[in-house]
C-alpha atoms as a PDB file:
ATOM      1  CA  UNK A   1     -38.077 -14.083 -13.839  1.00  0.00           C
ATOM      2  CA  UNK A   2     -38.321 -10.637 -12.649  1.00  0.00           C
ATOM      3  CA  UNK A   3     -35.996  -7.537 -13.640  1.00  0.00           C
ATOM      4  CA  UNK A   4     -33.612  -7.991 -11.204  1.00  0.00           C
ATOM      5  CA  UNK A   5     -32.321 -11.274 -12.768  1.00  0.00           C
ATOM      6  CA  UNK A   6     -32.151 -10.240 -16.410  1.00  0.00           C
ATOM      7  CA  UNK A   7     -28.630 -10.234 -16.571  1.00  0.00           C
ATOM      8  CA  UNK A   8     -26.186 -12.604 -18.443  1.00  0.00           C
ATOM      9  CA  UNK A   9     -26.501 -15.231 -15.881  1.00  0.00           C
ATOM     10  CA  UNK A  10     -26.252 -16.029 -13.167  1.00  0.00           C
ATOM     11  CA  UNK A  11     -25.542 -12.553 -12.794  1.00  0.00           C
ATOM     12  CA  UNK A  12     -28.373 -10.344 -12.250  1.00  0.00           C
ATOM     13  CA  UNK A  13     -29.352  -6.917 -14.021  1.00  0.00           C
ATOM     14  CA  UNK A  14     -27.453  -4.030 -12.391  1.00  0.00           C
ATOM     15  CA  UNK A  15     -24.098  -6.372 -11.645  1.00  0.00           C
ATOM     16  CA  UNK A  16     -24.035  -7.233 -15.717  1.00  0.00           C
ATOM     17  CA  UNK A  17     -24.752  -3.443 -16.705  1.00  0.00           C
ATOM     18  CA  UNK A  18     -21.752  -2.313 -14.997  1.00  0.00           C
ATOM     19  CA  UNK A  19     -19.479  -4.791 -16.273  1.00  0.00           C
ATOM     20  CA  UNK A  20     -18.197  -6.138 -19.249  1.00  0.00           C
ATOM     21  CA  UNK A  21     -17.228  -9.922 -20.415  1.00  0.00           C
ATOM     22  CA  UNK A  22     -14.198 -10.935 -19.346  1.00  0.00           C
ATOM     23  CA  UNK A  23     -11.619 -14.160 -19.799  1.00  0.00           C
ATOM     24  CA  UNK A  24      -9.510 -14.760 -16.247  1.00  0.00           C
ATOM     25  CA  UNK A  25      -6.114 -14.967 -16.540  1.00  0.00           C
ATOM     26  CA  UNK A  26      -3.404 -17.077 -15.477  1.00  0.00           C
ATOM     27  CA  UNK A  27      -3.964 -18.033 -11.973  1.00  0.00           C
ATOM     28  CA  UNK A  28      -0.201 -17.673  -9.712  1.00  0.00           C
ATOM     29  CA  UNK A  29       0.558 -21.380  -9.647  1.00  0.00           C
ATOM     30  CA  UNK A  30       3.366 -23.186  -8.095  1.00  0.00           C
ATOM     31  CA  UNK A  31       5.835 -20.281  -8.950  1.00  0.00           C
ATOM     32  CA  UNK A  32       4.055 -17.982  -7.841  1.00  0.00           C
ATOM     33  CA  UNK A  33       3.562 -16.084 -10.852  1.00  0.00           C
ATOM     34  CA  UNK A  34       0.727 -15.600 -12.413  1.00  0.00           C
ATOM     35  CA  UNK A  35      -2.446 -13.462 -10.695  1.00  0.00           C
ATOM     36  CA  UNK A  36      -4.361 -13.532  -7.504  1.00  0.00           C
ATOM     37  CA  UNK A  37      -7.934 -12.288  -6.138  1.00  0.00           C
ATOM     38  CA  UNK A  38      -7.752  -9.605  -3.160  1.00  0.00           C
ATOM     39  CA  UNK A  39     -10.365  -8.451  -1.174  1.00  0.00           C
ATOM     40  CA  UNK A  40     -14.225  -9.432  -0.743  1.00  0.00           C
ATOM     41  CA  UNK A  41     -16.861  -6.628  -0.848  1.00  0.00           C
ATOM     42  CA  UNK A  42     -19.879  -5.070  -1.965  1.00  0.00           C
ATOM     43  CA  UNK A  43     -21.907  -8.497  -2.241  1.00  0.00           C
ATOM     44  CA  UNK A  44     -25.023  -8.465  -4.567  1.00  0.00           C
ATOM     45  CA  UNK A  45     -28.594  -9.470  -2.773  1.00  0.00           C
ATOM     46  CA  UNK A  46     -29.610 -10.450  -5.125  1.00  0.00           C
ATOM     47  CA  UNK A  47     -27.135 -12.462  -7.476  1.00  0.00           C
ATOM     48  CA  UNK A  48     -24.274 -13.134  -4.580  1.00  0.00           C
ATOM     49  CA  UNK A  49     -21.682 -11.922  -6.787  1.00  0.00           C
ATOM     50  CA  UNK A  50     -19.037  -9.446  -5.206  1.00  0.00           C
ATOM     51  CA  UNK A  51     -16.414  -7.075  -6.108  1.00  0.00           C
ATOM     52  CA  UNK A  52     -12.624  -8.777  -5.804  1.00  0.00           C
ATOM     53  CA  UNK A  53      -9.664  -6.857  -6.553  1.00  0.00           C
ATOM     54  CA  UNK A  54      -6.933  -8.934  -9.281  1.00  0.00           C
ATOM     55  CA  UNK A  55      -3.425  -8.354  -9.000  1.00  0.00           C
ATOM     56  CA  UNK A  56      -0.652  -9.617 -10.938  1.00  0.00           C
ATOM     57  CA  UNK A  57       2.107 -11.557  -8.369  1.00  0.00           C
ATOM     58  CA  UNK A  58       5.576 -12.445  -8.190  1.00  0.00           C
ATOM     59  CA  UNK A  59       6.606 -15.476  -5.694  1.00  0.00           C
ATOM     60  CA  UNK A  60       2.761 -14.721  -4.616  1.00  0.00           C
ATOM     61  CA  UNK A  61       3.356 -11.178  -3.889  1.00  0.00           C
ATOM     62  CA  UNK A  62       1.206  -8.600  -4.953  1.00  0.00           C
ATOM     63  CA  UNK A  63       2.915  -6.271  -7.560  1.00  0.00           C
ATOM     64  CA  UNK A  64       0.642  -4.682 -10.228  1.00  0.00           C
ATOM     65  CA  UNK A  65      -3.361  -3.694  -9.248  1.00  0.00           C
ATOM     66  CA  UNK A  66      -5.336  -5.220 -12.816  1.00  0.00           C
ATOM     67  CA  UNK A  67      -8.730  -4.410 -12.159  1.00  0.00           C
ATOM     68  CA  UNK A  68     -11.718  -4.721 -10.202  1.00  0.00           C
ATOM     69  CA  UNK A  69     -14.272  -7.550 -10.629  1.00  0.00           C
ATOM     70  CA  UNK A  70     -17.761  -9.410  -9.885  1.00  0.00           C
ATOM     71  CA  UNK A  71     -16.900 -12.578  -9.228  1.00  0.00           C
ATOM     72  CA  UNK A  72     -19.772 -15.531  -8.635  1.00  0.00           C
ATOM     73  CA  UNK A  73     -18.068 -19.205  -7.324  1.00  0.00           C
ATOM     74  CA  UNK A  74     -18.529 -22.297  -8.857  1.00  0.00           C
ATOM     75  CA  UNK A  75     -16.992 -24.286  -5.846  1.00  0.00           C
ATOM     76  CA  UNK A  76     -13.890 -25.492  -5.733  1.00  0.00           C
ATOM     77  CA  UNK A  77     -11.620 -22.821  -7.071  1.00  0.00           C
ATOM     78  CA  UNK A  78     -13.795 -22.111  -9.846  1.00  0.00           C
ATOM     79  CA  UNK A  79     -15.601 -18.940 -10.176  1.00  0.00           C
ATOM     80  CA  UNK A  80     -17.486 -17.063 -13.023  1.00  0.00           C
ATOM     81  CA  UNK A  81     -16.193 -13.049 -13.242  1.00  0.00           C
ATOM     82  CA  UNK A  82     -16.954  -9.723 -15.119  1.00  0.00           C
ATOM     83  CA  UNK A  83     -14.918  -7.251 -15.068  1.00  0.00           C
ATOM     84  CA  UNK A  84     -16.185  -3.994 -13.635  1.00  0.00           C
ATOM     85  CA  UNK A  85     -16.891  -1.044 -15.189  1.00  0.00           C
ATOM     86  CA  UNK A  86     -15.618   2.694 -13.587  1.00  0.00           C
ATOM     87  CA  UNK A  87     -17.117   5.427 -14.541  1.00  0.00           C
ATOM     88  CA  UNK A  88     -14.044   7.753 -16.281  1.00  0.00           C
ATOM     89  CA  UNK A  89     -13.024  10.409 -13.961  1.00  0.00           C
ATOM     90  CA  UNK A  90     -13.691  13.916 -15.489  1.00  0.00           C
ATOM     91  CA  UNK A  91     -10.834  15.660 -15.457  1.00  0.00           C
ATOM     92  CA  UNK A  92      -9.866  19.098 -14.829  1.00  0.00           C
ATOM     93  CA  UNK A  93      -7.406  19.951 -17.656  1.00  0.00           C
ATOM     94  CA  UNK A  94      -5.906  23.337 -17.184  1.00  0.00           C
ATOM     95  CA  UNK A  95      -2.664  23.894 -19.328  1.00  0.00           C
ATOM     96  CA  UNK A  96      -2.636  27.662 -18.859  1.00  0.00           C
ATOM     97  CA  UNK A  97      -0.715  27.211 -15.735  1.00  0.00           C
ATOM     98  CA  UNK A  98       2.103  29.968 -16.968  1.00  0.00           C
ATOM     99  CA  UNK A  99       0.361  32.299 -18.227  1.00  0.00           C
ATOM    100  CA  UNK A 100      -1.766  32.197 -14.903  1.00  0.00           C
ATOM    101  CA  UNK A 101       0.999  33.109 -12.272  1.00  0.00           C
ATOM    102  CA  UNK A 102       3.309  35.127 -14.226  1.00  0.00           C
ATOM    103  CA  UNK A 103       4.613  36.293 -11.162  1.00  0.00           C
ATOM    104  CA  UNK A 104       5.658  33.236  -9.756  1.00  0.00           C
ATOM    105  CA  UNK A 105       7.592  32.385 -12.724  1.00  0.00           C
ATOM    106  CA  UNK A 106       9.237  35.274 -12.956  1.00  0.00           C
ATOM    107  CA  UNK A 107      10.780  34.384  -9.145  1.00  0.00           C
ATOM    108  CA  UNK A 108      14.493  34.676  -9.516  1.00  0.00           C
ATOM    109  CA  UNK A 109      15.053  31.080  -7.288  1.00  0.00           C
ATOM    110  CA  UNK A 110      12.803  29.782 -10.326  1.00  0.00           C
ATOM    111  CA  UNK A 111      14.558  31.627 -13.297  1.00  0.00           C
ATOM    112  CA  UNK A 112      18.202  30.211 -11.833  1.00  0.00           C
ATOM    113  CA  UNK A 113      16.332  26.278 -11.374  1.00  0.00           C
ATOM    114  CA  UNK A 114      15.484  27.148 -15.405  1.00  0.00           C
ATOM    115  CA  UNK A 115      18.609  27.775 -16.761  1.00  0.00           C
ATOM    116  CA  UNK A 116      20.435  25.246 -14.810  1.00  0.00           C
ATOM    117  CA  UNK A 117      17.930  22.628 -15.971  1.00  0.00           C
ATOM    118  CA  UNK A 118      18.392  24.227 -19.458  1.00  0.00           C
ATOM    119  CA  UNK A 119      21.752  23.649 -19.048  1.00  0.00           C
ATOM    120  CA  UNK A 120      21.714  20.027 -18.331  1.00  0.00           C
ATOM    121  CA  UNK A 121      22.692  20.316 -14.112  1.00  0.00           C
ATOM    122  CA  UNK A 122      19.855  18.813 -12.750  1.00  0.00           C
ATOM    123  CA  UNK A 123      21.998  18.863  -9.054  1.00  0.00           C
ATOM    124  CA  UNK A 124      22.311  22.812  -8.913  1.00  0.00           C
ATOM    125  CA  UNK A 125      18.934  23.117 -10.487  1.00  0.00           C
ATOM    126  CA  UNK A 126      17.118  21.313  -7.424  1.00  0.00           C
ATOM    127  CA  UNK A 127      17.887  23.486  -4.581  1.00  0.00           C
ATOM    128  CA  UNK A 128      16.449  26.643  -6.628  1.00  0.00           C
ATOM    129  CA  UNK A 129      13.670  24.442  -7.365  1.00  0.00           C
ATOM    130  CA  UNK A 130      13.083  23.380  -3.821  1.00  0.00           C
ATOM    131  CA  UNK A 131      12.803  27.053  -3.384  1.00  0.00           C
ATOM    132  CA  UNK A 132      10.428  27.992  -5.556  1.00  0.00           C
ATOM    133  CA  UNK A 133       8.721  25.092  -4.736  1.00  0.00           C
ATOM    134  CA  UNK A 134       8.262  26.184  -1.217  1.00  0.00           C
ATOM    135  CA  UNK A 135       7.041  29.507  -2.424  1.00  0.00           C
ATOM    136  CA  UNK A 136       4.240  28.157  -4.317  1.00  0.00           C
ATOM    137  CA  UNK A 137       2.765  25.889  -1.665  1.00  0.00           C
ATOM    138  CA  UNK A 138       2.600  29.049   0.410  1.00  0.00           C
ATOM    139  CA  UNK A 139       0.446  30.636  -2.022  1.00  0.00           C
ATOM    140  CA  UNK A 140      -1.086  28.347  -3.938  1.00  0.00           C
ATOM    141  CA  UNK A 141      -3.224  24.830  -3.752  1.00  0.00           C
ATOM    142  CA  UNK A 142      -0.724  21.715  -3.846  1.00  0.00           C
ATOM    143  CA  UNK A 143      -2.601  20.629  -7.049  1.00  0.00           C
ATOM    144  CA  UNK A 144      -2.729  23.920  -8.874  1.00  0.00           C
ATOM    145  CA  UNK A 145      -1.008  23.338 -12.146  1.00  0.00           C
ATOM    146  CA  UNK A 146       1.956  25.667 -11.878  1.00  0.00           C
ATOM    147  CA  UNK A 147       2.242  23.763  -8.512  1.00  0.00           C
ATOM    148  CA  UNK A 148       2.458  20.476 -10.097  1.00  0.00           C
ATOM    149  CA  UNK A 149       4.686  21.286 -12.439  1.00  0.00           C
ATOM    150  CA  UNK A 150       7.403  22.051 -10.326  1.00  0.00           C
ATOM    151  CA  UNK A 151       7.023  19.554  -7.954  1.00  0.00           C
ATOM    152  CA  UNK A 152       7.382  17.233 -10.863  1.00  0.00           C
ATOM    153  CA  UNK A 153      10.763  19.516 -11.534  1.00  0.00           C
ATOM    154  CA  UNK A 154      11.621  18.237  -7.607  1.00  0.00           C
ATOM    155  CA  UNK A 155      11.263  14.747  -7.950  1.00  0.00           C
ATOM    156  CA  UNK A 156      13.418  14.701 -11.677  1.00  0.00           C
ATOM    157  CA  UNK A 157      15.912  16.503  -9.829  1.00  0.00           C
ATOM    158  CA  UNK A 158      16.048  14.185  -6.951  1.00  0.00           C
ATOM    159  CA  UNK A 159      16.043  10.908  -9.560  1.00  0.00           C
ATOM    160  CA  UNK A 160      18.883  12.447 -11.786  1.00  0.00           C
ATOM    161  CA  UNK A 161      20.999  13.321  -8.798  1.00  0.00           C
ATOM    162  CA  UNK A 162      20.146   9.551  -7.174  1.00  0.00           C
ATOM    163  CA  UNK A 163      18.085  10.347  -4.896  1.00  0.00           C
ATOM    164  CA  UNK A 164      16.144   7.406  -6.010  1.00  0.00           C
ATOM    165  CA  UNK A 165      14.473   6.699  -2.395  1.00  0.00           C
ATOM    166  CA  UNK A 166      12.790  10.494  -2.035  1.00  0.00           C
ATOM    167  CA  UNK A 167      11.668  10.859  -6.085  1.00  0.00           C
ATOM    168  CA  UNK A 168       9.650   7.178  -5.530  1.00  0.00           C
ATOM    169  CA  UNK A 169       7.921   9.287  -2.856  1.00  0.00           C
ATOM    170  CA  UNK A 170       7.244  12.223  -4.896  1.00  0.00           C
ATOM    171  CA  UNK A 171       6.059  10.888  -8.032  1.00  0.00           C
ATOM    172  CA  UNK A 172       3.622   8.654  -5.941  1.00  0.00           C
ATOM    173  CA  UNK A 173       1.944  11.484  -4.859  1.00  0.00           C
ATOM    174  CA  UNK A 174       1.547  13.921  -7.353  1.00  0.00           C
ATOM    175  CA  UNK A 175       0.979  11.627 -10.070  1.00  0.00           C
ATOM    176  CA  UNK A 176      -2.896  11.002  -8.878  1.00  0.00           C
ATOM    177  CA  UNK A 177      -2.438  14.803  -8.895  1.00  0.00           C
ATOM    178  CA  UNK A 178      -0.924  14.842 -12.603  1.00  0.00           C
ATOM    179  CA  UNK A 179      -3.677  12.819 -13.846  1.00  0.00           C
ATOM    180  CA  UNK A 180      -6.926  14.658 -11.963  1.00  0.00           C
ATOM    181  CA  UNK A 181      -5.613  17.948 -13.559  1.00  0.00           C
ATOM    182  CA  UNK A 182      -4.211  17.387 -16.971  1.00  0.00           C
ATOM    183  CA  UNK A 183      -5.454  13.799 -17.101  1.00  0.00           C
ATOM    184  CA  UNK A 184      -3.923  10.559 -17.593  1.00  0.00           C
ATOM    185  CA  UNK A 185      -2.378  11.143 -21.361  1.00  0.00           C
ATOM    186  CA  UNK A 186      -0.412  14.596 -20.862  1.00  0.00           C
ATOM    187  CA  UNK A 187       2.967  14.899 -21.175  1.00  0.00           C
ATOM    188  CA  UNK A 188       3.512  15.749 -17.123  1.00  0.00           C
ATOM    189  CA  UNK A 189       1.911  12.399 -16.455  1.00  0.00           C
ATOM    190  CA  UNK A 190       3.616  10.644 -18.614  1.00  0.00           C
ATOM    191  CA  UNK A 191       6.777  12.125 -17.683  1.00  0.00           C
ATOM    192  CA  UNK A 192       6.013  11.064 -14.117  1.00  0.00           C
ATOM    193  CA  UNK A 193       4.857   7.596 -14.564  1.00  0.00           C
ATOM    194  CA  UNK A 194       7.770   6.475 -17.370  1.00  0.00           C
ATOM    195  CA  UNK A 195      10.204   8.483 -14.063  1.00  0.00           C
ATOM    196  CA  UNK A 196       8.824   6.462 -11.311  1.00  0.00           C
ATOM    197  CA  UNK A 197       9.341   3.015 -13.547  1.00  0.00           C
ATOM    198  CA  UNK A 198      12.970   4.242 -14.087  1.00  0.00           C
ATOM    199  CA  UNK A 199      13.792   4.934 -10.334  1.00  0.00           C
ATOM    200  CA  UNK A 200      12.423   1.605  -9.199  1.00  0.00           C
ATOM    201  CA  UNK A 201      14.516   0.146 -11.914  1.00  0.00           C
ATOM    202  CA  UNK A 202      17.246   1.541 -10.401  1.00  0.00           C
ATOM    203  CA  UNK A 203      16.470   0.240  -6.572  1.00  0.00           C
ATOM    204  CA  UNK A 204      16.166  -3.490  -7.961  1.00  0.00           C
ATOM    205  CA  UNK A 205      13.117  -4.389  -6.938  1.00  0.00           C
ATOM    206  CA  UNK A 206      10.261  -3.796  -4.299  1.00  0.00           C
ATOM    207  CA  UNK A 207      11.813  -5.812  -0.948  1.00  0.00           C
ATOM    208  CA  UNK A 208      15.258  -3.477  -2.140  1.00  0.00           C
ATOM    209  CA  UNK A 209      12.803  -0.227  -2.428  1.00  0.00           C
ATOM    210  CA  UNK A 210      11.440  -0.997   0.847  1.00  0.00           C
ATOM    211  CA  UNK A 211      14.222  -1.028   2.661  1.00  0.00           C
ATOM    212  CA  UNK A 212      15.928   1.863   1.047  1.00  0.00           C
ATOM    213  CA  UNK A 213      12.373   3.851   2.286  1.00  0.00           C
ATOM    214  CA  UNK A 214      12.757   2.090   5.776  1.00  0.00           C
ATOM    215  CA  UNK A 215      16.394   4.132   5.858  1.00  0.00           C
ATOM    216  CA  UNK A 216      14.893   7.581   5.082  1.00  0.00           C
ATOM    217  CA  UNK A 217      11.980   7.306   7.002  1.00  0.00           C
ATOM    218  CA  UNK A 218      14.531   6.773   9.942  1.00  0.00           C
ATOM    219  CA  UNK A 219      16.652   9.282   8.794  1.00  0.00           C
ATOM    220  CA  UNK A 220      13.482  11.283   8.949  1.00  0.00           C
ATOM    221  CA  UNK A 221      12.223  10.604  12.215  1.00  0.00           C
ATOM    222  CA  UNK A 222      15.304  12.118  13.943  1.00  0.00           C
ATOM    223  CA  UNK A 223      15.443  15.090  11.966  1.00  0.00           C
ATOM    224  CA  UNK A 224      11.974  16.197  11.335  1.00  0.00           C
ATOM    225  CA  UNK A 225       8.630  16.846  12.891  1.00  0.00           C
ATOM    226  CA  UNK A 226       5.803  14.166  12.847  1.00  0.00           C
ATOM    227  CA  UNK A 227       3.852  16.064  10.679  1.00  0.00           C
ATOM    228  CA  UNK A 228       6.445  17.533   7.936  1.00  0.00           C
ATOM    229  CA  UNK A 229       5.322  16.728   5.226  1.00  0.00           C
ATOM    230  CA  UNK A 230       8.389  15.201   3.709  1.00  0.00           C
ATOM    231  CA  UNK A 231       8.112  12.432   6.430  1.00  0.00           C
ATOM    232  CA  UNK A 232       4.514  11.653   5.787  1.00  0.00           C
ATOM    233  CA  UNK A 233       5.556  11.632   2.059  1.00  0.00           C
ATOM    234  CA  UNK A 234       8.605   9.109   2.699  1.00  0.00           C
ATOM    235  CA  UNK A 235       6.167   7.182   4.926  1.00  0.00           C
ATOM    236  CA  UNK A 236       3.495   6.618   2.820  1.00  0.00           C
ATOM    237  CA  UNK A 237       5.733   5.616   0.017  1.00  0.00           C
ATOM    238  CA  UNK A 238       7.537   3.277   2.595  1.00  0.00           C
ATOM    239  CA  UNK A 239       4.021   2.172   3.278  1.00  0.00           C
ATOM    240  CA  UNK A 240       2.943   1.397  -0.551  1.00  0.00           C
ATOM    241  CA  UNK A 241       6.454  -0.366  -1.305  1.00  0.00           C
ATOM    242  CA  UNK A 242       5.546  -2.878   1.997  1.00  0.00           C
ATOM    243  CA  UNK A 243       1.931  -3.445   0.514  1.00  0.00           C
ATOM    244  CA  UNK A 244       3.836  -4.515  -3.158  1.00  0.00           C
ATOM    245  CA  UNK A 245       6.493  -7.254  -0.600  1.00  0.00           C
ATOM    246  CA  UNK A 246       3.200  -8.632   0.954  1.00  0.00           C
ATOM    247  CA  UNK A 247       4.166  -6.936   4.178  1.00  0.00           C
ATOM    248  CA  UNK A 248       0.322  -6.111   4.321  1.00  0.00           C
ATOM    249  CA  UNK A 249      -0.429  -5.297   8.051  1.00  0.00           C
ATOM    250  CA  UNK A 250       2.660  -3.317   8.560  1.00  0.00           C
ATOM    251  CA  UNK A 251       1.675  -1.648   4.841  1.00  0.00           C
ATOM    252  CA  UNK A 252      -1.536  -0.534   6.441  1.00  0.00           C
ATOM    253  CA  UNK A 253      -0.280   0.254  10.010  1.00  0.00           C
ATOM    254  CA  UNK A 254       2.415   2.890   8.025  1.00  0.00           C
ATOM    255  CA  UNK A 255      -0.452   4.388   5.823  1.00  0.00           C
ATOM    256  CA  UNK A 256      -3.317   4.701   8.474  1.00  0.00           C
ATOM    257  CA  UNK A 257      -0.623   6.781  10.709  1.00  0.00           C
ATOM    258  CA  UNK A 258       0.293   8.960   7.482  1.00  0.00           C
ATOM    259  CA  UNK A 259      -3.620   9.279   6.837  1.00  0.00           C
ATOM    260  CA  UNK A 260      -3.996  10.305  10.716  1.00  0.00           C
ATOM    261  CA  UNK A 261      -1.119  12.854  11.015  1.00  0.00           C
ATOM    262  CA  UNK A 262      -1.890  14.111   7.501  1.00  0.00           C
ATOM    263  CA  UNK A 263      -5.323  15.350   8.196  1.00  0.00           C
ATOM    264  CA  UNK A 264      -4.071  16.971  11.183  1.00  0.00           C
ATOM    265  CA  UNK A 265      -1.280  18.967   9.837  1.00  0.00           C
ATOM    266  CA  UNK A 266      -3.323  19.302   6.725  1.00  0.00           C
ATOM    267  CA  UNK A 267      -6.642  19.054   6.955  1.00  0.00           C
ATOM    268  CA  UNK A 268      -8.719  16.310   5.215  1.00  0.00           C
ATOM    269  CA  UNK A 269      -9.432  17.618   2.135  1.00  0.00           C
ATOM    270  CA  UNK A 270      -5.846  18.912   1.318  1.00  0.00           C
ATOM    271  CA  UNK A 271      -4.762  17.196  -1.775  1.00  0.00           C
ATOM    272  CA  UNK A 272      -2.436  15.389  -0.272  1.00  0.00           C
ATOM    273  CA  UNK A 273      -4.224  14.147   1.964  1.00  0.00           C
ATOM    274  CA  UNK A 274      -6.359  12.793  -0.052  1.00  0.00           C
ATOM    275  CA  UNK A 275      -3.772  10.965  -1.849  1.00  0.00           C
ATOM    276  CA  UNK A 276      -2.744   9.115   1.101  1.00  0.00           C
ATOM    277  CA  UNK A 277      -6.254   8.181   2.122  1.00  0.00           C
ATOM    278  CA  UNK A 278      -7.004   7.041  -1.396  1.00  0.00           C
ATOM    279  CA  UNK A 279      -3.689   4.903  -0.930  1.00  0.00           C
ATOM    280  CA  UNK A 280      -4.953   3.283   2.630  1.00  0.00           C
ATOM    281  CA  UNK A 281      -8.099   2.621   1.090  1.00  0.00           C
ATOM    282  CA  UNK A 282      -7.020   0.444  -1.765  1.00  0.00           C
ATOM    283  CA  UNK A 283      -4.877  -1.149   0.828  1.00  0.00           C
ATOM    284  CA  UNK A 284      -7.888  -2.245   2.893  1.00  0.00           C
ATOM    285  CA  UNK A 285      -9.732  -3.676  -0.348  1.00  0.00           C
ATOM    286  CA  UNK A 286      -6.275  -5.307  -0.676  1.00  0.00           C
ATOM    287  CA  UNK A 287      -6.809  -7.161   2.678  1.00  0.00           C
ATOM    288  CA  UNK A 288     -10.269  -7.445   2.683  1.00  0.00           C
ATOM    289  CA  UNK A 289     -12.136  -9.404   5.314  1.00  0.00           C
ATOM    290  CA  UNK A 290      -9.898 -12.125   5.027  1.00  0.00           C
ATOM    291  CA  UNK A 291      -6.700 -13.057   5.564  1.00  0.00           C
ATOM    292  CA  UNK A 292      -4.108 -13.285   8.916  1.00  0.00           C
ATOM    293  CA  UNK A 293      -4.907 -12.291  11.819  1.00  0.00           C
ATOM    294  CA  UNK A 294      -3.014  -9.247  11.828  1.00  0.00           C
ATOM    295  CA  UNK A 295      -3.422  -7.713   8.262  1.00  0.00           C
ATOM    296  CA  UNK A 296      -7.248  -8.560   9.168  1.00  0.00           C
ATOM    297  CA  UNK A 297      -6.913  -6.195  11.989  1.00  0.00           C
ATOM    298  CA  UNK A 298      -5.245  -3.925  10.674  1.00  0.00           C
ATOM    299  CA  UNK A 299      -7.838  -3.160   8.188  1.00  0.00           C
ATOM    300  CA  UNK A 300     -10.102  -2.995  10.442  1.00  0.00           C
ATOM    301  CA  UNK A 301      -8.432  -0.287  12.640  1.00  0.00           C
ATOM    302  CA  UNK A 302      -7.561   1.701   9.347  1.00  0.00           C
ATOM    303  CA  UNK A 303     -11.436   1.745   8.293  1.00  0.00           C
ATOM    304  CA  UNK A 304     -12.405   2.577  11.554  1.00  0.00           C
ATOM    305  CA  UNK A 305      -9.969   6.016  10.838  1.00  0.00           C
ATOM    306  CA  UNK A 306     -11.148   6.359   7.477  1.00  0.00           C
ATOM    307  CA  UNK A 307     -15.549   6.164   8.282  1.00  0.00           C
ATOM    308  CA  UNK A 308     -14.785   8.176  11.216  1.00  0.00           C
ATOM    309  CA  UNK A 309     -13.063  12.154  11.046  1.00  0.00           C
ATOM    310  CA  UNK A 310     -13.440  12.406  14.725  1.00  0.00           C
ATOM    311  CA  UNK A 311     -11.379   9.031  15.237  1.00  0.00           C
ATOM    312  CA  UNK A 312      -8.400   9.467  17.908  1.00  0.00           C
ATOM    313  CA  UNK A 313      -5.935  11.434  16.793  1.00  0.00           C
ATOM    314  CA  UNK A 314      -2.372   9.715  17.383  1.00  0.00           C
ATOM    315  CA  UNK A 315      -0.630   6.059  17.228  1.00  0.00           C
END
């Protein structure tokens, strides 16, 4: 046996070191709840295991990403799986975002969103905080913490006031954000993730969240430019809330044009932008090389856009 195949079999050396035992779960059975394997990639040489994605479903939908995983068949439906192993992400955790832009917070649009928040009138506090928001992104990265922080003021403003619809689409962006810079256990990521449960509470569902982001992006269409970034915000919400009702090609088709207008208007390595390509990616591992015809080529046409920066520019 040589080194490549001293793994826990039948899986060989490198595909066991970065990956852990693992029991499968509950496969979705006839209701259609349960789990299901996405995706087929990354296939070892030399053991023929590959990396499947395993999401928890709901009427055979896709809801909830679990993990990522080397799976080897057994035929039939049987397979033997680790789970694999990602390296942590070292975050960036810089708290001193106040004391670093004094100036900004001493903007009078952001002293007036402070005291109404203080005060418990989250509807007058939102257009002072749109302000200063807009201020900040003029001089400062989107991801710079005193950035962050009140674009997470934005979207609580927009979920207390019902604006259920638009917050979705701002906590799903900065919330990658949230958890690169003060990492995935601070109180502003927290605050974002427990939000974004609570809104989608409040739509009822994903087919009802969908369609609620199908309305704005309309809305949006007529009254803003392609490349504003609150429509590529809305869309690419609009996009993830198709990929969680199994609409997958039309999930994709909304994301790869968000990904293509965003690096114009932004430039790829705006942090935004890379937010919304990290969002079409995962939808392509989603689809895979399998699947129907159209989700299949969908994928295809999205990876195309994503392995090439010179791809055509436009729909």
């Amino acid at each position: 046996m040589n080194d490549e195949r001293r793994g826990v079999y039948p899986f060989c050396a490198p595909c066991t070191a970065s990956s852990i035992a693992w029991r499968p779960p509950d496969e979705a059975g006839a209701t259609g709840i349960g789990s299901r394997f996405y995706g087929h990639r990354d296939v070892c040489e030399d053991c023929g295991s590959s990396i499947r994605t395993l999401y928890s479903t709901y009427l055979w939908i896709p809801v909830a990403k679990i993990g990522r995983f080397r799976i080897i068949p057994t035929g039939g439906r049987g397979y033997i799986g680790r789970k694999v192993v990602d390296r942590p992400v070292q975050t960036v955790v810089r708290q001193d975002a106040v004391s670093a832009h004094p100036e900004l917070d001493g903007d009078p649009a952001y002293q007036q969103a402070e005291a109404y928040w203080r005060d418990s009138e989250p509807g007058r506090a939102l257009p002072f905080y749109q302000s200063a928001l807009t201020d900040r992104e003029k001089r400062l990265p989107a991801d710079d913490p005193a950035t962050l922080r009140v674009r997470l003021r934005v979207a609580q403003g927009l979920l207390a006031t019902a604006n259920y619809g638009r917050a979705i689409a701002w906590f799903e962006l900065m919330t990658p954000q949230l958890v690169e810079v003060f990492g995935p256990n601070h109180e502003l990521t927290r605050a974002a993730t427990e939000a974004v449960t609570g809104a989608r509470l409040m739509v009822g569902g994903p087919r009802s969240e969908a369609k609620l982001l199908a309305n704005i992006v309309a809305v949006d269409e007529q009254d803003l430019d392609r490349y504003d970034a609150q429509l590529l915000r809305d869309r690419a919400a609009l996009g993830r809330a198709l990929m969680a009702c199994g609409e997958i090609a039309d999930a994709i088709e909304a994301l790869t044009q968000v990904v293509d207008d965003s690096m114009q208007a932004l430039g790829a390595s705006h942090p935004d932008a890379v937010v919304y390509r990290t969002a079409l990616v995962d939808a392509c591992h989603v689809t895979g090389t399998r699947g129907r015809k159209r989700d299949v080529q969908a994928a295809e046409a999205a990876r195309r856009l994503l392995n090439d920066a010179s791809a055509p520019r436009g729909t």
